[in-house]
N, C-alpha and C. Protein backbone atom coordinates (compact mmCIF):
# COMPACT_ATOMS: atom_id res chain seq x y z
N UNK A 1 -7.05 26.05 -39.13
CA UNK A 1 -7.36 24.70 -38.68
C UNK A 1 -6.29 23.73 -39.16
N UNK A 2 -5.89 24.27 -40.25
CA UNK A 2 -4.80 23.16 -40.90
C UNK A 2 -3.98 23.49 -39.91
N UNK A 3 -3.06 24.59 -39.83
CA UNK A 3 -2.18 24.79 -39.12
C UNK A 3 -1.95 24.38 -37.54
N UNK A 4 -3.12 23.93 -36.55
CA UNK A 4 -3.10 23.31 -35.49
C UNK A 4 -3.04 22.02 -35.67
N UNK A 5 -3.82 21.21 -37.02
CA UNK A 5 -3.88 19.84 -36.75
C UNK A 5 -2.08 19.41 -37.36
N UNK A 6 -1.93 20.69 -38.07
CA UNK A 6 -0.35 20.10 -38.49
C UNK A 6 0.81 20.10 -37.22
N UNK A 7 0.46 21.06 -36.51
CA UNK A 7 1.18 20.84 -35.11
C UNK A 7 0.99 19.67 -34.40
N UNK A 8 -0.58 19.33 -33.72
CA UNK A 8 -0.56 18.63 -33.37
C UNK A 8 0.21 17.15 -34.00
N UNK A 9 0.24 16.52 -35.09
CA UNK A 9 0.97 15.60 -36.24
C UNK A 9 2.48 16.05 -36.09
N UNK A 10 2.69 16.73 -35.96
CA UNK A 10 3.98 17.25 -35.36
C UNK A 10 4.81 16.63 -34.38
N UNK A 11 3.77 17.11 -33.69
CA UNK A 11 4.40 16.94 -32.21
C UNK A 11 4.55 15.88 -31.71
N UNK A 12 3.19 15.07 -32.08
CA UNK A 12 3.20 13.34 -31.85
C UNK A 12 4.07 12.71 -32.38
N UNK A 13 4.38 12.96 -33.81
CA UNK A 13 5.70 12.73 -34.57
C UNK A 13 6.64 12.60 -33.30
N UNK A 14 7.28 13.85 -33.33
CA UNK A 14 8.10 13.90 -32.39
C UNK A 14 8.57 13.48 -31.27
N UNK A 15 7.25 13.31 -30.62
CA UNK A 15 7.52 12.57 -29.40
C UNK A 15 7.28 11.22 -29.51
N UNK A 16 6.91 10.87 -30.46
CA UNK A 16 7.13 9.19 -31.00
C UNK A 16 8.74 8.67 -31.04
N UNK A 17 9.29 10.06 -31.30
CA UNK A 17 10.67 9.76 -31.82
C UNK A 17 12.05 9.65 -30.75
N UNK A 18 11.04 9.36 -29.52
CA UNK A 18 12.31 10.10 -28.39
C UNK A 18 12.91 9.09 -28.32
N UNK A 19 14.40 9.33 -27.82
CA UNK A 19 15.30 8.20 -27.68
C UNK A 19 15.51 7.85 -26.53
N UNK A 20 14.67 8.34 -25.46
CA UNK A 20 14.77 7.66 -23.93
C UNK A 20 14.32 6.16 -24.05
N UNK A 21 15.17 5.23 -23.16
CA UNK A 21 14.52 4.28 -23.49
C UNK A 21 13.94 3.88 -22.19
N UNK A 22 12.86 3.20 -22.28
CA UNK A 22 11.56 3.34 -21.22
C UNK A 22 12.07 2.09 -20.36
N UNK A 23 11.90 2.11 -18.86
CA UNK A 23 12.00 1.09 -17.92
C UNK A 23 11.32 -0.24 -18.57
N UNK A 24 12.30 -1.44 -18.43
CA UNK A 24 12.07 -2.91 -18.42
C UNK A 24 11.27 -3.25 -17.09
N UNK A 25 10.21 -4.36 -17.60
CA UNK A 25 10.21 -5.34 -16.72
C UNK A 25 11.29 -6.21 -16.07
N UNK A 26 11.69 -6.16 -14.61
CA UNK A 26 12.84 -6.65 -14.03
C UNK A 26 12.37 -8.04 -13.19
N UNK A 27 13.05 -8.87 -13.52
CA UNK A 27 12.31 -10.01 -12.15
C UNK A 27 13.65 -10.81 -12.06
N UNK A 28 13.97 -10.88 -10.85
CA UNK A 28 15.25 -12.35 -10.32
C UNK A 28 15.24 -13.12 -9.14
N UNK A 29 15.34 -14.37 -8.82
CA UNK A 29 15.42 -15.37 -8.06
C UNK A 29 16.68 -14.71 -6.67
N UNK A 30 16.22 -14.64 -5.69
CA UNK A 30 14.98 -14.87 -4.52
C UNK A 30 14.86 -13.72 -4.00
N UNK A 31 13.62 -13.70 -3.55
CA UNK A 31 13.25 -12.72 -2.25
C UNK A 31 13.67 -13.34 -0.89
N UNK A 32 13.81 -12.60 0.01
CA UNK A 32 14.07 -13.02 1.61
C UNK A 32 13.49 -14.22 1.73
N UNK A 33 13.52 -14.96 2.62
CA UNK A 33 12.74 -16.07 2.80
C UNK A 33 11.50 -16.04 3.82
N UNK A 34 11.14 -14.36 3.65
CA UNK A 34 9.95 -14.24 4.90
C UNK A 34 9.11 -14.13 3.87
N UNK A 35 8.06 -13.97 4.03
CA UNK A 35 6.64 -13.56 3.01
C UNK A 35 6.26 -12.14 3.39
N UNK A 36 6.14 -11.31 2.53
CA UNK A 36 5.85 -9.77 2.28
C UNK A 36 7.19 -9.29 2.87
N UNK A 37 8.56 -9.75 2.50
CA UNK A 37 9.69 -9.25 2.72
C UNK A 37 10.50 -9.02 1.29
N UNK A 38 11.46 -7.50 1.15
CA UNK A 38 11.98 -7.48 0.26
C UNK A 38 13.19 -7.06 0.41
N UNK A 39 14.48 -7.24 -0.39
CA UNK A 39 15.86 -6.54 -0.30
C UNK A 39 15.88 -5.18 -0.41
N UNK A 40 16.32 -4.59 0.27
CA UNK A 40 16.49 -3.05 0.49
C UNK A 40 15.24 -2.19 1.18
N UNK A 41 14.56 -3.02 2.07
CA UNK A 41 13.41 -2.56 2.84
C UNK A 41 14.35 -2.33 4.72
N UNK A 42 13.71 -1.28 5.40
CA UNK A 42 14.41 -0.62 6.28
C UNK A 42 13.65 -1.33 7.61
N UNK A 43 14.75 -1.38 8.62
CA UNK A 43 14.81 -1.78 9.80
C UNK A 43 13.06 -1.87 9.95
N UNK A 44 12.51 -0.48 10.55
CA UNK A 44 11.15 -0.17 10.95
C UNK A 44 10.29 -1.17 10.21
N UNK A 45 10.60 -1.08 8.57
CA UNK A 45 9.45 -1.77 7.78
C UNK A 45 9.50 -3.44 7.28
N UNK A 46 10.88 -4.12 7.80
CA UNK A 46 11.07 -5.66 8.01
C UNK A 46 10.13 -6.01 9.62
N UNK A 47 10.66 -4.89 10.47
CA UNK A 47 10.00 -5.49 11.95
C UNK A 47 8.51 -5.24 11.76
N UNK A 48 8.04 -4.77 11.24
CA UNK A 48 6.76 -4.61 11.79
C UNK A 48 5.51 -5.18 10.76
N UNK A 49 6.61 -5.54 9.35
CA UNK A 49 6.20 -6.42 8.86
C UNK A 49 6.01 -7.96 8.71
N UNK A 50 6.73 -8.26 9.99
CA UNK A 50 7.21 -9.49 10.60
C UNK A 50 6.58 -9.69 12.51
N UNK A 51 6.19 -8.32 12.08
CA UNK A 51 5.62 -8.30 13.74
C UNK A 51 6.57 -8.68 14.41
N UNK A 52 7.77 -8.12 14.59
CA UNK A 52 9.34 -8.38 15.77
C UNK A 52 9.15 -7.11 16.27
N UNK A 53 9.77 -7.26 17.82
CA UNK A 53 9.69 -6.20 18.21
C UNK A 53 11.60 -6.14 18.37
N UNK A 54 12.11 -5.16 17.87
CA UNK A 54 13.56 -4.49 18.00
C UNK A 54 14.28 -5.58 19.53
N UNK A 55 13.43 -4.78 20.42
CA UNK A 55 13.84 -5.39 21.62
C UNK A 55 14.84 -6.24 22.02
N UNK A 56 13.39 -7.40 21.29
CA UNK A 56 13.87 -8.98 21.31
C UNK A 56 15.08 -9.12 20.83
N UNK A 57 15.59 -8.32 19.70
CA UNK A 57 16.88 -9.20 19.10
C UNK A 57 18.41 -8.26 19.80
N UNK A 58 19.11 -9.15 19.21
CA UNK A 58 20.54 -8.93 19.98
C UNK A 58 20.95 -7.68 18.86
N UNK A 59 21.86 -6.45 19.06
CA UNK A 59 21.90 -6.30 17.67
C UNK A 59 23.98 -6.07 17.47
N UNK A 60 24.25 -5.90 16.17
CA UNK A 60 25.98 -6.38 16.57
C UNK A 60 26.55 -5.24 15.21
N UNK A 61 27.17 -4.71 15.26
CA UNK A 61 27.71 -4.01 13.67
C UNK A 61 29.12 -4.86 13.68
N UNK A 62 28.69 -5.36 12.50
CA UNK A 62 29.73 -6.37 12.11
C UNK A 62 31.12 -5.04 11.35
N UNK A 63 31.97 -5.81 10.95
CA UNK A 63 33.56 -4.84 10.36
C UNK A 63 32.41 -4.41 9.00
N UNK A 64 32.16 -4.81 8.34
CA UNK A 64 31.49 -3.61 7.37
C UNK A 64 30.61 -3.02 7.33
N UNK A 65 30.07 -2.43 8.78
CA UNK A 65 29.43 -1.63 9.34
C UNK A 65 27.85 -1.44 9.01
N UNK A 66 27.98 -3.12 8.67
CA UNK A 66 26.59 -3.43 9.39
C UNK A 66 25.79 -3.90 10.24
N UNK A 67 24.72 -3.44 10.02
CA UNK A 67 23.66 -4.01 11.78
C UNK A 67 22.98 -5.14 11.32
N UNK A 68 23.00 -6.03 12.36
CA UNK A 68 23.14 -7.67 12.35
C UNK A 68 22.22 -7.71 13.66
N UNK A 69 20.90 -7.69 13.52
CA UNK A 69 19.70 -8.02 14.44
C UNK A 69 19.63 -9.88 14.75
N UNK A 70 19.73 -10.21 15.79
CA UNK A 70 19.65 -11.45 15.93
C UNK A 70 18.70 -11.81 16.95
N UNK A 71 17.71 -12.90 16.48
CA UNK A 71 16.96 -12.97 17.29
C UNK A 71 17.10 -14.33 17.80
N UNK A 72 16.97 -14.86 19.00
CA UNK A 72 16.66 -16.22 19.55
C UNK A 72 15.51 -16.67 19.57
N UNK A 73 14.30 -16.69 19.58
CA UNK A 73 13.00 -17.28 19.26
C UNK A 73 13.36 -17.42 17.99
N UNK A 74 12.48 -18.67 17.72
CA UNK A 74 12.32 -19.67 16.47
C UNK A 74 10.94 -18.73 15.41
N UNK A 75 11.20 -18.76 14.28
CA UNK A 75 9.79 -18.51 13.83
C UNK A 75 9.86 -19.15 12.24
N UNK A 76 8.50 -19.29 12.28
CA UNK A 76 8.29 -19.79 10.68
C UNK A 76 8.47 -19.75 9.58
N UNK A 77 8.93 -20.15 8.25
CA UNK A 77 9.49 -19.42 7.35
C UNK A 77 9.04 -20.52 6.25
N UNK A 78 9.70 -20.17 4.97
CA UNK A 78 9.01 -21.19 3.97
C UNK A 78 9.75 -22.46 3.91
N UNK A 79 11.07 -21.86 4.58
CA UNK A 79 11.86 -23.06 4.40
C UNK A 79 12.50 -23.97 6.21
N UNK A 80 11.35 -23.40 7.17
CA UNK A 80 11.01 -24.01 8.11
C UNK A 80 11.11 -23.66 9.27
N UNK A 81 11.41 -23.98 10.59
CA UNK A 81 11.74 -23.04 11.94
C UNK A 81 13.36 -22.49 12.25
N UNK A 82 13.18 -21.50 12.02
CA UNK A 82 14.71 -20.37 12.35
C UNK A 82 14.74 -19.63 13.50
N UNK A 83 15.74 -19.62 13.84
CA UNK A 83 15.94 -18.35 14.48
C UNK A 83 16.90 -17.36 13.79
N UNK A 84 16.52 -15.80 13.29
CA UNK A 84 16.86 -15.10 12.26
C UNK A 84 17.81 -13.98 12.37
N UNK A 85 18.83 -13.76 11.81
CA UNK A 85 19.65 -12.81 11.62
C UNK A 85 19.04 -11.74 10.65
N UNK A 86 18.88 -10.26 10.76
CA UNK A 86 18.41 -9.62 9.59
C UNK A 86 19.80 -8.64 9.76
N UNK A 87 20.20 -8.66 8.41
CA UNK A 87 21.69 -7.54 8.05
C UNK A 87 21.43 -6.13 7.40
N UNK A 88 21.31 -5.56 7.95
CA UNK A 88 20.79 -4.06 7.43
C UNK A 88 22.08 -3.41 7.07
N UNK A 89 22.33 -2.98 5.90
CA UNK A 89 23.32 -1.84 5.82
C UNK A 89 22.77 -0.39 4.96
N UNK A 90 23.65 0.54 6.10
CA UNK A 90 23.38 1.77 5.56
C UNK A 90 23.01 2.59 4.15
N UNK A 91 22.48 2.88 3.87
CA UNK A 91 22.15 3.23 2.41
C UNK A 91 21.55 2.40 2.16
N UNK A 92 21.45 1.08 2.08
CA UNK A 92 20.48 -0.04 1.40
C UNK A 92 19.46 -0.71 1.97
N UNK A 93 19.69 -0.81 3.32
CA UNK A 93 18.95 -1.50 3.84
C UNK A 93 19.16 -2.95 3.85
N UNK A 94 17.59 -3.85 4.02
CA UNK A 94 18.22 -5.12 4.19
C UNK A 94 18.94 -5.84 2.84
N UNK A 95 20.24 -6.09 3.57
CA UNK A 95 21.22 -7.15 2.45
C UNK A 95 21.00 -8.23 2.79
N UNK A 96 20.64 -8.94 4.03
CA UNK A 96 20.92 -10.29 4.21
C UNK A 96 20.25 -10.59 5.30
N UNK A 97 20.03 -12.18 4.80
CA UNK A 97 19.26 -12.81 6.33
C UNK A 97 20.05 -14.13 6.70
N UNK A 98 20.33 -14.56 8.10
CA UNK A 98 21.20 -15.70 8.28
C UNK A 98 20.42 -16.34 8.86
N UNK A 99 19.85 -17.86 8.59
CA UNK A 99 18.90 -18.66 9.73
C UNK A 99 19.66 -19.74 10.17
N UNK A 100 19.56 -19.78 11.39
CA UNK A 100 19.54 -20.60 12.65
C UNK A 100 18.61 -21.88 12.83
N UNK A 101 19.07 -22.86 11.97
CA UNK A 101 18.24 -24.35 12.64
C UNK A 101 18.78 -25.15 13.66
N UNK A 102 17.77 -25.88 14.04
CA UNK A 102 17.83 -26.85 15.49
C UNK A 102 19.15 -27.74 14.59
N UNK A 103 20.20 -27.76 15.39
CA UNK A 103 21.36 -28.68 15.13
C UNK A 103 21.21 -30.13 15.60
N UNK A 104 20.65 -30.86 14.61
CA UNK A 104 20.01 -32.45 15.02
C UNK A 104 20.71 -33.00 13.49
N UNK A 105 20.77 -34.20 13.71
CA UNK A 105 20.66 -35.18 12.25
C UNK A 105 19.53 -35.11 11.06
N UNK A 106 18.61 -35.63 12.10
CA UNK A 106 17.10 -35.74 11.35
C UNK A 106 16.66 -34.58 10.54
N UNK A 107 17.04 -33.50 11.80
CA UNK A 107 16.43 -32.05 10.92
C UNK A 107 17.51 -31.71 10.03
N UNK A 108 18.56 -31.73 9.67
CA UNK A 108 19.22 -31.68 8.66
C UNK A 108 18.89 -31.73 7.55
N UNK A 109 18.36 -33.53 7.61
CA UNK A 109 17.74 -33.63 6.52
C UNK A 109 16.65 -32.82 5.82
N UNK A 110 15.67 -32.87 6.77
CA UNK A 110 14.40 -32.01 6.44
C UNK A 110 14.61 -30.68 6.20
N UNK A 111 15.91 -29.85 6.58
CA UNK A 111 16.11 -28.29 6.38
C UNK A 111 16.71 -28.57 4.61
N UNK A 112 17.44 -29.41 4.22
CA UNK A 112 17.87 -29.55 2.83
C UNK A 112 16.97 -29.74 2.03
N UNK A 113 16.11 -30.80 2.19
CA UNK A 113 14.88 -31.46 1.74
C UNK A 113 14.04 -29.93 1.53
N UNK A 114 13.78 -29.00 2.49
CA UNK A 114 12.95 -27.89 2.44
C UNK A 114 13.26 -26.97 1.60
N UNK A 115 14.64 -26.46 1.74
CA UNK A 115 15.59 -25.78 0.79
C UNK A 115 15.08 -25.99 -0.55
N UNK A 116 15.93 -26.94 -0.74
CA UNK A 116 15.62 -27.90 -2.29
C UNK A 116 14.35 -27.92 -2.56
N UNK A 117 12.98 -27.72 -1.97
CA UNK A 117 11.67 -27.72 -2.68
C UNK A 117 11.40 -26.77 -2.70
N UNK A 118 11.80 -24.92 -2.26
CA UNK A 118 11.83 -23.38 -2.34
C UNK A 118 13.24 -23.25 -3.60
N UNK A 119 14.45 -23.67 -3.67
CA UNK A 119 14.84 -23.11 -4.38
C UNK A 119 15.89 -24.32 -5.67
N UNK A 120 14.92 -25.21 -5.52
CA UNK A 120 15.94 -26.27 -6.37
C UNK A 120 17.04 -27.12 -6.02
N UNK A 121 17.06 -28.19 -6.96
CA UNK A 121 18.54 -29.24 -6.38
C UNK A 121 19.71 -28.96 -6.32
N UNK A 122 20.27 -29.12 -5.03
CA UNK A 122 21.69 -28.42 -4.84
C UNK A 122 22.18 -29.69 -4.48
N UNK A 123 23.85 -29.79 -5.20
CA UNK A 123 24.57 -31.18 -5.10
C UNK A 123 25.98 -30.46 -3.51
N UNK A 124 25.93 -29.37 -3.31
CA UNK A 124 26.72 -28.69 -2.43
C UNK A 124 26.03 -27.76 -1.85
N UNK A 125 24.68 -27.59 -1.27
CA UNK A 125 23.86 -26.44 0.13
C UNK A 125 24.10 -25.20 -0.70
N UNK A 126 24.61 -25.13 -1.99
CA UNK A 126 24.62 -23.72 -2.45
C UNK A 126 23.62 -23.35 -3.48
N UNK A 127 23.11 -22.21 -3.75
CA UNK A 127 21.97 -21.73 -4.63
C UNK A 127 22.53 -20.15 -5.25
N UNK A 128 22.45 -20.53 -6.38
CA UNK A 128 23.07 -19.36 -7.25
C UNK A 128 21.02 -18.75 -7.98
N UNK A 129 21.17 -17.35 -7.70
CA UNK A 129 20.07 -16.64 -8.54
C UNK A 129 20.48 -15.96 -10.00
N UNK A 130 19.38 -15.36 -10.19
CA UNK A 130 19.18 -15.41 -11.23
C UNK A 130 20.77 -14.03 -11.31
N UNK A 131 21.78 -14.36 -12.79
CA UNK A 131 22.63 -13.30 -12.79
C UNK A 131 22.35 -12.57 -13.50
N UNK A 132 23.68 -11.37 -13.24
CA UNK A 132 23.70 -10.21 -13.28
C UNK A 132 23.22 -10.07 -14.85
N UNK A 133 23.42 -10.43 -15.61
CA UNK A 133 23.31 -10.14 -17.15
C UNK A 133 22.13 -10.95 -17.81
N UNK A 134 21.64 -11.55 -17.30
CA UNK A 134 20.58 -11.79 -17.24
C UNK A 134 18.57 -10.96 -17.23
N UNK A 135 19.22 -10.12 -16.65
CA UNK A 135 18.15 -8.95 -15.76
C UNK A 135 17.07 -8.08 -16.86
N UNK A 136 17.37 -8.01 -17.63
CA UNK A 136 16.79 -7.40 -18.80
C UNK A 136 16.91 -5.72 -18.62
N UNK A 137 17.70 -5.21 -18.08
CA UNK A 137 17.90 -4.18 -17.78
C UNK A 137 18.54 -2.99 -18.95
N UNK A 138 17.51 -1.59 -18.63
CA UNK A 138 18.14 -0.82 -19.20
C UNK A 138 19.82 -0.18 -19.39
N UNK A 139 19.79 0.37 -20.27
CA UNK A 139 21.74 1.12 -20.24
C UNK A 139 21.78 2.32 -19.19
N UNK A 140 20.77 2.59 -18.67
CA UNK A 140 20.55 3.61 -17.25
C UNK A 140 20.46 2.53 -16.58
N UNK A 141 19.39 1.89 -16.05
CA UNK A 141 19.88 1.03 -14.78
C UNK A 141 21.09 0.37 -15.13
N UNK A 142 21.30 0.01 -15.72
CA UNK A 142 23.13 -0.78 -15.63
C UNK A 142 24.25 0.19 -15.26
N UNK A 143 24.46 1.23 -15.60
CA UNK A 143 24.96 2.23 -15.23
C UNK A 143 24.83 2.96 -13.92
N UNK A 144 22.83 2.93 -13.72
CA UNK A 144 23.05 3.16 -11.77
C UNK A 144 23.37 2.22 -10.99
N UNK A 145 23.05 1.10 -11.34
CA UNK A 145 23.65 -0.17 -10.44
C UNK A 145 25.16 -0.51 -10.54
N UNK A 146 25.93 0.03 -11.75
CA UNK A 146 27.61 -0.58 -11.61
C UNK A 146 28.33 1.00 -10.82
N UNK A 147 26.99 2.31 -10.51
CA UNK A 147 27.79 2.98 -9.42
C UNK A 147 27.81 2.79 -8.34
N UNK A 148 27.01 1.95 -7.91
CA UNK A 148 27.11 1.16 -6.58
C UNK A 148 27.55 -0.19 -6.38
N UNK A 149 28.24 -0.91 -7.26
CA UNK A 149 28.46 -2.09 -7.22
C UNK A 149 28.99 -2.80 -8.14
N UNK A 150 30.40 -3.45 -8.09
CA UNK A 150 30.90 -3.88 -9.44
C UNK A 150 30.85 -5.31 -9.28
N UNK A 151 29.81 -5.34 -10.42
CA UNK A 151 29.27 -7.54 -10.83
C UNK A 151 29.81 -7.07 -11.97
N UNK A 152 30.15 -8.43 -11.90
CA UNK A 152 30.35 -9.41 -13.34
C UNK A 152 28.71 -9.74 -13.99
N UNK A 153 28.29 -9.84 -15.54
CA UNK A 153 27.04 -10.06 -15.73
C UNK A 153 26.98 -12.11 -15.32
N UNK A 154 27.99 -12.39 -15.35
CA UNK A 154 27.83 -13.75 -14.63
C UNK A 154 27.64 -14.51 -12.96
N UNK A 155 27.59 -13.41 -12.30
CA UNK A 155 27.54 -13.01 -10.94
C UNK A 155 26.17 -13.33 -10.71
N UNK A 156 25.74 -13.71 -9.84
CA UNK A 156 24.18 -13.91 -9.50
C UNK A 156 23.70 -12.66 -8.17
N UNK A 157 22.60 -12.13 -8.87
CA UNK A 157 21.81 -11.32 -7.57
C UNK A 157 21.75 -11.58 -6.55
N UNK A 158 21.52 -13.15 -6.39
CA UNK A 158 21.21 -13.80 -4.48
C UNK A 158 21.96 -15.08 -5.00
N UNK A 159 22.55 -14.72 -3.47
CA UNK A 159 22.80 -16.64 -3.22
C UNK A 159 22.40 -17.08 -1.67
N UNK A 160 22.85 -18.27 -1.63
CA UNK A 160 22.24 -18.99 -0.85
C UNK A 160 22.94 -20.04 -0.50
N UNK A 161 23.93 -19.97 0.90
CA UNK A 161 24.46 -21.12 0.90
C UNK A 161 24.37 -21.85 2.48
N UNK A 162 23.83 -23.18 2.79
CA UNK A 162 23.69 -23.86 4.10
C UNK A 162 24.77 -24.53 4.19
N UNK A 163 25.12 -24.31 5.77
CA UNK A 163 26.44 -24.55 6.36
C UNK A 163 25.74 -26.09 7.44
N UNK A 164 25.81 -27.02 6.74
CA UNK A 164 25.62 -28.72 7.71
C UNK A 164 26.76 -28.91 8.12
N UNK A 165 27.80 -28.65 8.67
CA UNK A 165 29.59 -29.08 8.90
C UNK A 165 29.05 -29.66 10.04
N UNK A 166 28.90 -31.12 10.65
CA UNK A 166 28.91 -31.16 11.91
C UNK A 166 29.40 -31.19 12.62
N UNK A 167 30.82 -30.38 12.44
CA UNK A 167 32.02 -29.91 13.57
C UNK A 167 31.46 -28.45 13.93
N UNK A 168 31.10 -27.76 13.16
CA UNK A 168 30.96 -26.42 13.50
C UNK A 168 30.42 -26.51 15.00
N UNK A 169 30.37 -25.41 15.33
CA UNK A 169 29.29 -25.01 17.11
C UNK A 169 27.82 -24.42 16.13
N UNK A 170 27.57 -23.95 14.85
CA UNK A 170 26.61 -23.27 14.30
C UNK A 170 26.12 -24.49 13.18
N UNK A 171 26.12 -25.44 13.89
CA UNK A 171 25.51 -27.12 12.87
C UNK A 171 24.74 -26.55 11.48
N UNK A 172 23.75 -25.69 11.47
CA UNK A 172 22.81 -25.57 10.78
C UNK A 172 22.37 -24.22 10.28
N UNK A 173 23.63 -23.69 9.57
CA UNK A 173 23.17 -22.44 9.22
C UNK A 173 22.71 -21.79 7.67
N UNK A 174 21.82 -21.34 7.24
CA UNK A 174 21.20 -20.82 6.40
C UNK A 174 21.93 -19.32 5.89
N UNK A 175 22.57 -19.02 4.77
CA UNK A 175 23.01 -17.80 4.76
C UNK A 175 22.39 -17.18 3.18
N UNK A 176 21.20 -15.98 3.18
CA UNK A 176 21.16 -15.18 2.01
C UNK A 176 21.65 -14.42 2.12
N UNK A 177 22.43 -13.75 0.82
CA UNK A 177 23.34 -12.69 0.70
C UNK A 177 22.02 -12.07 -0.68
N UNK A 178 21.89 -10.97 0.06
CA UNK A 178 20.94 -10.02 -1.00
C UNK A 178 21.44 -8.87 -1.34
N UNK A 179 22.70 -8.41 -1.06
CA UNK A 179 23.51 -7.02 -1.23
C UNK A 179 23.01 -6.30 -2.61
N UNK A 180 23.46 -7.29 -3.65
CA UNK A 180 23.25 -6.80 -5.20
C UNK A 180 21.83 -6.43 -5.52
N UNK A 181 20.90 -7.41 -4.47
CA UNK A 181 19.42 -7.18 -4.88
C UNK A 181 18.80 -6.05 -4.14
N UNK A 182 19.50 -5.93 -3.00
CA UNK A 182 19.10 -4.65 -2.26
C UNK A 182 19.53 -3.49 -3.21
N UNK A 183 20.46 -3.52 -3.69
CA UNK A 183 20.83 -2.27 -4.79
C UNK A 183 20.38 -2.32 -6.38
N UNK A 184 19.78 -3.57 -6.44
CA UNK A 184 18.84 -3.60 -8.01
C UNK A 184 17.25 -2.94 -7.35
N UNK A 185 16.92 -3.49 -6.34
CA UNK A 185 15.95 -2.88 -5.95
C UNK A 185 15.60 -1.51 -5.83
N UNK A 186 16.86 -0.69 -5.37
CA UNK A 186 17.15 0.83 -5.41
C UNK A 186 17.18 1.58 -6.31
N UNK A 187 17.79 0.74 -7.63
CA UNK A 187 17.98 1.60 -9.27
C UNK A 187 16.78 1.35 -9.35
N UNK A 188 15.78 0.15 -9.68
CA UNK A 188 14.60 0.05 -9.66
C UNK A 188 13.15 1.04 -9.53
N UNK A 189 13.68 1.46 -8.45
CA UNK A 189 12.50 2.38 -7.92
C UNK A 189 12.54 3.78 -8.33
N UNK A 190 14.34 3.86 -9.18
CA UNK A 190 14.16 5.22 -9.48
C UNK A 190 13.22 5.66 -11.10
């Protein structure tokens, strides 16, 4: 009897002692700007979580050989009526979303005004997330994420920058870049 309970004391010992170090809680500034949308979620499971049908949108592989779904209908969002670009790239899935506002004065205002109450005061349409060194991340995830991707820990996960130029032909454009978060999302899950 001694001799099992000394194993057992043993063993717990032991495995008290392991040097794996256990997954962090991870959290960083922004998700997509749809609701129940995430970075590195696949074609099938953005559309149908958005209720789009493929169809509807235009689709384009841009030079870094990604697919660039564009849709012309307007739809709702937190930060107001778009019409939406979703950027899917291979291996990751969605990196990016580009929105399309009504090119007016008035709504200008109100698309900044909207911005600025989802992601804070911007003195230049740009929005920096939460960065790279920041993340609370293990020495394994830092290591699976810098094999797919070389940040700086001062680099931010998402940004966010609106294009008001009123020379442009594209008056009012909305651009998230989620690349890094589509691939934090990926080490993530492993």
């Amino acid at each position: 009897m001694k001799k099992v309970l000394f194993c057992l004391l043993a063993l717990g010992f032991l495995g008290g002692c392991s040097t794996k170090e256990e997954p962090k809680d991870v959290t960083y500034d922004w998700a997509p700007p749809f609701e129940e949308v995430r970075w590195s979620m696949g074609e099938d499971a953005v559309f149908e979580t958005l209720d789009l049908d493929e169809e509807d949108a235009t689709l384009n592989v841009n030079p870094e050989k990604q697919r660039v779904f564009s849709f012309a209908s307007a739809m709702e969002t937190e930060v107001g009526m778009v019409a939406p670009d979703f950027i899917f790239e291979p291996g990751f899935g969605l990196v990016g979303v580009n929105l399309h506002y009504i090119p007016m004065e008035k709504e200008a205002a109100e698309t900044l005004a909207k911005l600025e109450a989802a992601y804070g005061k911007s003195d230049d349409g740009t929005w920096s997330g939460t960065k790279f060194g920041e993340l609370n991340l293990s020495d394994e995830q830092v290591a699976a994420f810098k094999k797919e991707a070389d940040i700086d820990k001062d680099e931010p996960v998402v940004t966010i920058a609106l294009n008001q130029d009123a020379q442009a032909v594209k008056y009012q454009e909305c651009v998230f870049e989620g690349k890094n978060a589509a691939i934090l999302e990926q080490v993530l899950a492993k």
